[in-house]
Protein backbone atom coordinates (compact mmCIF):
# COMPACT_ATOMS: atom_id res chain seq x y z
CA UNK A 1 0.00 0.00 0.00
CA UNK A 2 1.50 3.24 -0.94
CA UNK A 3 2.22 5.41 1.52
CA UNK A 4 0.95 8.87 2.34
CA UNK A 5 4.01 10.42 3.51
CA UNK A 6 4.83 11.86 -0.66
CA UNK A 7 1.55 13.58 -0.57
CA UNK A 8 1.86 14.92 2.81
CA UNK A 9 4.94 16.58 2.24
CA UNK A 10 3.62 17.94 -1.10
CA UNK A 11 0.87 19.22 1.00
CA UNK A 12 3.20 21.08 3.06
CA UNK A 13 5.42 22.95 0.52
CA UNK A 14 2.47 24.25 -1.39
CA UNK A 15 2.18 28.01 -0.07
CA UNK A 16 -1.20 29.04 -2.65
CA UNK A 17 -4.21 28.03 -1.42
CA UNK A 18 -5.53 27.79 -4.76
CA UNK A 19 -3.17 25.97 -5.93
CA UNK A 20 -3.98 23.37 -3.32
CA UNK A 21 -7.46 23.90 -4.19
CA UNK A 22 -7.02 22.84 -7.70
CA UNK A 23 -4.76 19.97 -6.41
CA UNK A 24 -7.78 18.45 -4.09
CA UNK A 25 -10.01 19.27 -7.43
CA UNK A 26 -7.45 16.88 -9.33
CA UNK A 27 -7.27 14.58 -7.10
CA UNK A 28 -10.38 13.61 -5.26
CA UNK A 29 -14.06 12.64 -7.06
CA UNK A 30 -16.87 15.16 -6.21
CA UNK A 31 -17.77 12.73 -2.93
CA UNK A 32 -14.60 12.53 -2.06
CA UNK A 33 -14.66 16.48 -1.48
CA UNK A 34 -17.62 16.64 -0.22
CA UNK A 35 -17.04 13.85 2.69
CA UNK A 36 -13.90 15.81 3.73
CA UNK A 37 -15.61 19.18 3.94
CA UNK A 38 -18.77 17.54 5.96
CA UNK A 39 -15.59 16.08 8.02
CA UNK A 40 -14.36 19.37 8.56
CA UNK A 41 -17.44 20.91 9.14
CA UNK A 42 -18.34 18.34 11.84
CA UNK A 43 -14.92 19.12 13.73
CA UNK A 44 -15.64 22.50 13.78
CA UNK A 45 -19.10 22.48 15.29
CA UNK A 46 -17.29 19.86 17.82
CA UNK A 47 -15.21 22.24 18.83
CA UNK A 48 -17.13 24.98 18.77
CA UNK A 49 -19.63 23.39 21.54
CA UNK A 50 -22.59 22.08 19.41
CA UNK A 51 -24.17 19.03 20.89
CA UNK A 52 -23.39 15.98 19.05
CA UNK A 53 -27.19 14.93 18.60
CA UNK A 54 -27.51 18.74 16.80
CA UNK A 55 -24.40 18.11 14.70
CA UNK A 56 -26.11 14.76 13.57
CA UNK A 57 -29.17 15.98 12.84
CA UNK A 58 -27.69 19.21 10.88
CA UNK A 59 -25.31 17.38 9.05
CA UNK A 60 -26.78 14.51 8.48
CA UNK A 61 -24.08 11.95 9.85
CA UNK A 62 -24.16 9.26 11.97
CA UNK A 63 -23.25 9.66 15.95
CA UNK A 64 -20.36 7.18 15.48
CA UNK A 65 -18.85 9.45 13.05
CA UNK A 66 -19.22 12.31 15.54
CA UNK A 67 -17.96 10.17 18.13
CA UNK A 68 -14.82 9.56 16.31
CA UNK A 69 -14.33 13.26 15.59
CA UNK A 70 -14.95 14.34 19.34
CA UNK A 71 -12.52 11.22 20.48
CA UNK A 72 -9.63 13.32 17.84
CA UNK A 73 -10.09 16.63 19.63
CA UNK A 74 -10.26 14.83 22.90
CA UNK A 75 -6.62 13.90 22.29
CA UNK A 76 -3.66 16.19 23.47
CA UNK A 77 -1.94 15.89 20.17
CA UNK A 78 -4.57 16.24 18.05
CA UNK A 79 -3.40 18.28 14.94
CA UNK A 80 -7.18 19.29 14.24
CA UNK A 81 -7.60 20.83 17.33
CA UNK A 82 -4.11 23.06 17.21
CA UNK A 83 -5.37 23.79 13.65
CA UNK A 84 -8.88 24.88 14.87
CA UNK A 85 -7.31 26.93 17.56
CA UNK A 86 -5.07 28.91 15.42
CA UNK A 87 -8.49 30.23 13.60
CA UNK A 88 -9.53 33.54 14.78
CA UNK A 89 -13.22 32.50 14.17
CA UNK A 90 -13.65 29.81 16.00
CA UNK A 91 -13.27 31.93 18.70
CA UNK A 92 -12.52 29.99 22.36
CA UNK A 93 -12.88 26.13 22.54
CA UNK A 94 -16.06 25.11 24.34
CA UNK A 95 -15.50 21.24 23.30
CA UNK A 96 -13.33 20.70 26.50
């Protein structure tokens, strides 16, 4: 199984967000986006304080997916919650 490591690293020297726009447009089929937005919507409301019955109902996902999601933020090293942090308008965690 290839590894993700290449594309990671890609990832990480691109500096235009379009251009890494246009790369995910390449790259991934139209579900394939829009699971990974409605991913990165449902960390947001996580962390953001909205209930987790809300989220499902809003979003239309299943509470194990939620679950998963809250159990990432939950953890100390979680990359998605330093990410969330450094957004000015998320404002203040209320997930923890």
């Amino acid at each position: 199984m290839p590894d993700i490591r290449e594309l990671s690293e890609i990832l990480a020297g691109m500096t235009v967000a379009e251009d890494i726009e246009k790369l995910l447009y390449e790259l991934l089929t139209d579900n394939e986006r829009k699971d990974l937005i409605l991913r990165w919507e449902l960390m947001k409301k996580l962390y953001q304080g909205v209930p987790q019955r809300s989220i499902a109902s809003e979003l239309g996902i299943s509470l194990c997916k939620i679950t998963r999601g809250s159990k990432i933020l939950k953890s100390s090293d979680s990359v998605t919650g330093r990410l969330l942090e450094s957004m000015p308008e998320m404002g203040e965690n209320k997930f923890k």
